[in-house]
PDB file of N, CA and C in Angstrom:
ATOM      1  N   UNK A   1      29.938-131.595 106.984  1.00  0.00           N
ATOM      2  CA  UNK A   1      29.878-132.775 106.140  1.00  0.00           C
ATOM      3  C   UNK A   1      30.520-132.518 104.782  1.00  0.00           C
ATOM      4  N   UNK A   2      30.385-131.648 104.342  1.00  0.00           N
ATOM      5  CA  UNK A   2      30.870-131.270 103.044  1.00  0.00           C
ATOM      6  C   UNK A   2      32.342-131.418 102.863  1.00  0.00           C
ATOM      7  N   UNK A   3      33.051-130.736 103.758  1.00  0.00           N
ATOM      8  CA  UNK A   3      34.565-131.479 103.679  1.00  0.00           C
ATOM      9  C   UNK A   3      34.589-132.740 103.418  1.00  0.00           C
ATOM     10  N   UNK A   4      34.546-133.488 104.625  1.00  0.00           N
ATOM     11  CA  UNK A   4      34.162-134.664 103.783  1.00  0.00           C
ATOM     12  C   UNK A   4      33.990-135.005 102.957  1.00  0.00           C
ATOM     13  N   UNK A   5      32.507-135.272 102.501  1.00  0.00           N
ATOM     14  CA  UNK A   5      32.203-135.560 100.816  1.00  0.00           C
ATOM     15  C   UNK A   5      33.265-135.385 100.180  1.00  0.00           C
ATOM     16  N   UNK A   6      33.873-134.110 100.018  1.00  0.00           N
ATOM     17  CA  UNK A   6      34.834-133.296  99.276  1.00  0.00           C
ATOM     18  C   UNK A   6      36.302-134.571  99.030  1.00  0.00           C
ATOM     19  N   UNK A   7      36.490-135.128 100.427  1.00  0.00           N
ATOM     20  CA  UNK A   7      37.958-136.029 100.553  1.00  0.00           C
ATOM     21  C   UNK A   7      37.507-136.694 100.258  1.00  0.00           C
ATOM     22  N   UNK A   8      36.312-137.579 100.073  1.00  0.00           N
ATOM     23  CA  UNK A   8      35.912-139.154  99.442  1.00  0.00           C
ATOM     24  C   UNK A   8      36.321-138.817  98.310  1.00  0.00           C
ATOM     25  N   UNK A   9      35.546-137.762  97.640  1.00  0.00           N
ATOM     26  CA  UNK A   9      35.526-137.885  96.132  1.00  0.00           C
ATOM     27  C   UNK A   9      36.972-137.660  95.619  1.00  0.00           C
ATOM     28  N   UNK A  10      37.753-136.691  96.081  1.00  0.00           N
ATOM     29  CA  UNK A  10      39.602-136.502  95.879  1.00  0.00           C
ATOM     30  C   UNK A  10      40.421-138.079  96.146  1.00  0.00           C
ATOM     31  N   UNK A  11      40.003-138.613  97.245  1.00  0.00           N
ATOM     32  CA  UNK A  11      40.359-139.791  97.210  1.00  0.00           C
ATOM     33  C   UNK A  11      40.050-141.122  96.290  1.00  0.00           C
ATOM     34  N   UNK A  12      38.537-141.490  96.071  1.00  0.00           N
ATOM     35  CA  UNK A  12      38.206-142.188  95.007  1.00  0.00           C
ATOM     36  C   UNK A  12      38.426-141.693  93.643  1.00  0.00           C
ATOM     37  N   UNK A  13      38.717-140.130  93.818  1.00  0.00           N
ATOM     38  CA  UNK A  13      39.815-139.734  91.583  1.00  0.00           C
ATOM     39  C   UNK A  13      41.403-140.840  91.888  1.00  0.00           C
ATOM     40  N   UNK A  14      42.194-140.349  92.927  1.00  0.00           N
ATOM     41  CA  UNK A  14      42.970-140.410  93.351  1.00  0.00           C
ATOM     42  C   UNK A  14      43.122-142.021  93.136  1.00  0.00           C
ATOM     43  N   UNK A  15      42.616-143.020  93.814  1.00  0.00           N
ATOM     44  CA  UNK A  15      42.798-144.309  93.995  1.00  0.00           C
ATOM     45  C   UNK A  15      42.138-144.642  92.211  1.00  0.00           C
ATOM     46  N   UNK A  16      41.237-144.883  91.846  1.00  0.00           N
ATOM     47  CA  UNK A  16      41.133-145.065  90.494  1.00  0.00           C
ATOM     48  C   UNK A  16      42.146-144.582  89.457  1.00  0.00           C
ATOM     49  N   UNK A  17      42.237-143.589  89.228  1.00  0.00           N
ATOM     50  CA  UNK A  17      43.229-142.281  88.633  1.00  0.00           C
ATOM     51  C   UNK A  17      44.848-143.118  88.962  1.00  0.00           C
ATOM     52  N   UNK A  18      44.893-143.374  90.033  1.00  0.00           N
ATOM     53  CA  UNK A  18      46.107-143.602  90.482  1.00  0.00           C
ATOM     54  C   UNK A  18      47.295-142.287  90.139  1.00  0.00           C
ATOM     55  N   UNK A  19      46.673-141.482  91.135  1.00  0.00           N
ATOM     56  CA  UNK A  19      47.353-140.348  91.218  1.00  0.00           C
ATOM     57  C   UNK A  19      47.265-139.917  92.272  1.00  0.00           C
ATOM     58  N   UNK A  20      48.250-138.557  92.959  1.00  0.00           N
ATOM     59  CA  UNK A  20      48.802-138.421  93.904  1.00  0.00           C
ATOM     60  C   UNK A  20      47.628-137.685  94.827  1.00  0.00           C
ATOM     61  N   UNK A  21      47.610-137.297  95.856  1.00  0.00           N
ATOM     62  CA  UNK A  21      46.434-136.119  96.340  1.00  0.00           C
ATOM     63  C   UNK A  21      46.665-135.137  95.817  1.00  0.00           C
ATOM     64  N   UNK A  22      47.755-134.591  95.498  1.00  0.00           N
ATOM     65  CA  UNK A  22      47.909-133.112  95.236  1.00  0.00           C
ATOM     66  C   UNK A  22      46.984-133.014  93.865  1.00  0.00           C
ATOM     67  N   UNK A  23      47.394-134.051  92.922  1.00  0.00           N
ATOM     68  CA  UNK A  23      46.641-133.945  91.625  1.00  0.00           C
ATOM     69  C   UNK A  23      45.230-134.455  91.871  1.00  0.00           C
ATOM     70  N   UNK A  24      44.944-134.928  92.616  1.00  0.00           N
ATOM     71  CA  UNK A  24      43.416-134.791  92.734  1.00  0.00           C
ATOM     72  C   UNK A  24      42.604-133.920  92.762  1.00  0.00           C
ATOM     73  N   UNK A  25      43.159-133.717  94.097  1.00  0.00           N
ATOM     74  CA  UNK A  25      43.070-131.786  94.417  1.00  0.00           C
ATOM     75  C   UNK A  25      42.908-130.644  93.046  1.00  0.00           C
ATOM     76  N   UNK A  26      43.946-130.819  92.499  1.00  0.00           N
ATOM     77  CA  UNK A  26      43.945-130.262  90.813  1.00  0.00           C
ATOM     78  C   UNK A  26      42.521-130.540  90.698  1.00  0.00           C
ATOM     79  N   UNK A  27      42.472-131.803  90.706  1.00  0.00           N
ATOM     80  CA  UNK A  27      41.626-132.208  89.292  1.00  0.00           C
ATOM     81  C   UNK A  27      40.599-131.154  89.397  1.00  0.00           C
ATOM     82  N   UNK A  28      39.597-131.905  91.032  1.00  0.00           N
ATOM     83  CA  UNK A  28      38.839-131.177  91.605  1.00  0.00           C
ATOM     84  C   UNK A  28      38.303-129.504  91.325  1.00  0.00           C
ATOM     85  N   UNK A  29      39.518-128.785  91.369  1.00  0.00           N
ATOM     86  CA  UNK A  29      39.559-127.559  91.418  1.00  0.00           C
ATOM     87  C   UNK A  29      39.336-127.224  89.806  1.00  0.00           C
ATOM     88  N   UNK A  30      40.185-127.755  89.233  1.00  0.00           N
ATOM     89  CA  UNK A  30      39.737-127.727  87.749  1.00  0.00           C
ATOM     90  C   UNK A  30      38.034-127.943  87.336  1.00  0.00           C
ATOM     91  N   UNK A  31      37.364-129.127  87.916  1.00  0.00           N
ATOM     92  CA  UNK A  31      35.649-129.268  87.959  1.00  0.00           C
ATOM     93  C   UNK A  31      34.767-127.974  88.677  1.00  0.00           C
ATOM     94  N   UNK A  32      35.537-127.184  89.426  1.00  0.00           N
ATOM     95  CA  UNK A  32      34.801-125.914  90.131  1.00  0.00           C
ATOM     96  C   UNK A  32      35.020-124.756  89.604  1.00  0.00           C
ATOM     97  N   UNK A  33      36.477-124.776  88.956  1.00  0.00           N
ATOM     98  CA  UNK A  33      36.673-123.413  87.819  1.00  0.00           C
ATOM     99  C   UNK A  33      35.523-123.848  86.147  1.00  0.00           C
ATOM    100  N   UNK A  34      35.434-124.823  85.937  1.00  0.00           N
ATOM    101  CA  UNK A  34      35.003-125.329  84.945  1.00  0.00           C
ATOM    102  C   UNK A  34      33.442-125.215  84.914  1.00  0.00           C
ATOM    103  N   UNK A  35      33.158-125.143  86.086  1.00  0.00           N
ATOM    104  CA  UNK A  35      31.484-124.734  86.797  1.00  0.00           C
ATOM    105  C   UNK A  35      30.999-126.612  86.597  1.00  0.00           C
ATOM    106  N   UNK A  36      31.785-127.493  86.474  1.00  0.00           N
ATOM    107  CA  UNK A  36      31.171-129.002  86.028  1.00  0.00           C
ATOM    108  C   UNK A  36      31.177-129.650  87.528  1.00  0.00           C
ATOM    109  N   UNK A  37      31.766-128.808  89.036  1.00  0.00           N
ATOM    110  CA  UNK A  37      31.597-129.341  90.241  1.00  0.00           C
ATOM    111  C   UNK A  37      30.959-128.194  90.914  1.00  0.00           C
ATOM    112  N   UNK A  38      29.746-127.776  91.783  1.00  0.00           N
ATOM    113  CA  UNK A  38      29.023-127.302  92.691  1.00  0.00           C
ATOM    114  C   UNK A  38      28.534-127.486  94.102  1.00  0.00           C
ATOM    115  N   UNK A  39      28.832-126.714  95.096  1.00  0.00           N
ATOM    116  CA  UNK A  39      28.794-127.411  96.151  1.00  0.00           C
ATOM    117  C   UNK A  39      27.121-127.089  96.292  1.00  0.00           C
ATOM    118  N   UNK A  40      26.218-127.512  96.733  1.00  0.00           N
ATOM    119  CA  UNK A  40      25.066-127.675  97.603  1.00  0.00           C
ATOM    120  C   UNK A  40      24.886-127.709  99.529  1.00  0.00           C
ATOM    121  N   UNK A  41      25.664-126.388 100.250  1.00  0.00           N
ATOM    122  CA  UNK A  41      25.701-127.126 101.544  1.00  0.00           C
ATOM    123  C   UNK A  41      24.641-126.013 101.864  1.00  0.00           C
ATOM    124  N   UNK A  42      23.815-126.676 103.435  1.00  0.00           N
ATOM    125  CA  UNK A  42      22.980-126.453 103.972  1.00  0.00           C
ATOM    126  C   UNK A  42      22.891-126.297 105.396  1.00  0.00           C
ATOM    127  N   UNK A  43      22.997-125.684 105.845  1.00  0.00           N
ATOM    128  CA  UNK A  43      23.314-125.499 107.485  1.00  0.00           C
ATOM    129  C   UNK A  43      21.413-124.727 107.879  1.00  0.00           C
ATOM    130  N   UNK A  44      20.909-125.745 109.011  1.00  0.00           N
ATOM    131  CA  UNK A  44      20.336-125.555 109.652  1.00  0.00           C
ATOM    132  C   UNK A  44      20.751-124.826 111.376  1.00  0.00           C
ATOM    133  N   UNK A  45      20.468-123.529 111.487  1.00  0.00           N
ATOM    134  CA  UNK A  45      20.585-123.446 113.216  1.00  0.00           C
ATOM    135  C   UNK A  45      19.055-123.264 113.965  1.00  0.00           C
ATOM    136  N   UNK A  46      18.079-122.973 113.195  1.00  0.00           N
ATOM    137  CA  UNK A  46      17.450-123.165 114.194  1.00  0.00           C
ATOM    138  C   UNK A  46      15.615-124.180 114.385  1.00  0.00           C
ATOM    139  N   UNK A  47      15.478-124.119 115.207  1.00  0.00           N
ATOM    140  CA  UNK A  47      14.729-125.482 115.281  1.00  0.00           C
ATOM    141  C   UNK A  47      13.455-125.089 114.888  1.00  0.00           C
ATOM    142  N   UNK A  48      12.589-125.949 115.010  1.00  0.00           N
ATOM    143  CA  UNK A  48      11.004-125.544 114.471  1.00  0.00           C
ATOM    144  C   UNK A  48      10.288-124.774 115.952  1.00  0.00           C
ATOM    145  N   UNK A  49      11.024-125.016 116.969  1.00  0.00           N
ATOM    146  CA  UNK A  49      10.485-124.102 118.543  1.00  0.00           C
ATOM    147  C   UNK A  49      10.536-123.018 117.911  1.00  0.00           C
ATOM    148  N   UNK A  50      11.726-122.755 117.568  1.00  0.00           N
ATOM    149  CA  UNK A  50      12.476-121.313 117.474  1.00  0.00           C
ATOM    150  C   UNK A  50      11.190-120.165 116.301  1.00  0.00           C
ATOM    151  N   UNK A  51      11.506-121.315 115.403  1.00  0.00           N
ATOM    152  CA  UNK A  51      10.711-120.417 113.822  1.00  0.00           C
ATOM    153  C   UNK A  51       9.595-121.569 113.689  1.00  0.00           C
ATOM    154  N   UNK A  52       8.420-121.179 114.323  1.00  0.00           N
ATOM    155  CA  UNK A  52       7.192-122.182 114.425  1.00  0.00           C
ATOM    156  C   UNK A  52       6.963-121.892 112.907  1.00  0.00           C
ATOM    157  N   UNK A  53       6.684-121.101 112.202  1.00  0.00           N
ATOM    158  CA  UNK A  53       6.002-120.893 110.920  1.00  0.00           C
ATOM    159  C   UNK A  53       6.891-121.456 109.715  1.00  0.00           C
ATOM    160  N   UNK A  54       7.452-122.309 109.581  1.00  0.00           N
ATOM    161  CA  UNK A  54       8.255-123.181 109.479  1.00  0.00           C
ATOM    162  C   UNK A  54       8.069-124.511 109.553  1.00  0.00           C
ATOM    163  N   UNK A  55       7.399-124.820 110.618  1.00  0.00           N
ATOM    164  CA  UNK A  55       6.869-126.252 111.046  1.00  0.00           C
ATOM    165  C   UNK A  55       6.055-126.307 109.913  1.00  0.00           C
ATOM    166  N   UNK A  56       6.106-127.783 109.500  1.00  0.00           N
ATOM    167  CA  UNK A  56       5.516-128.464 108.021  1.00  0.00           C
ATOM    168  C   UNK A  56       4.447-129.186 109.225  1.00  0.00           C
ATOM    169  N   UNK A  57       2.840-128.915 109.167  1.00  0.00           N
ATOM    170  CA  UNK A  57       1.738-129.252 110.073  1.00  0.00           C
ATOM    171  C   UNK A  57       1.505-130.704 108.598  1.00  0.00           C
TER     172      UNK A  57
END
C-alpha cells in the first residue's frame, strides 16, 4: 500500500504544483531528506492462530 499512498501524494504535488513527475518526485525526496516526510508501514504475516498471545480477548 505504501507505494501507492506514495504516487497519490507525487501526483496531487504534481497536478496542483503543476509540475512534471520527475519534480514531484524531487519535491518528495526533498520532505524525506528534510525528515518533514516519514513513512509509517506495517506488515502483518502472521495471524492470531499462529501467535495466540497476541489475541486482544
Amino acid at each position: 500500500m505504501a507505494p501507492g499512498v506514495e504516487e497519490e501524494i507525487r501526483q496531487a504535488y504534481a497536478n496542483i504544483r503543476q509540475v512534471s513527475p520527475v519534480e514531484a518526485r524531487k519535491w518528495l525526496y526533498g520532505l524525506q531528506t528534510e525528515g518533514r516526510y516519514a513513512k509509517d508501514v506495517w506488515a502483518g504475516i502472521y495471524g492470531v492462530e499462529a501467535q495466540p498471545e497476541f489475541a486482544v480477548m
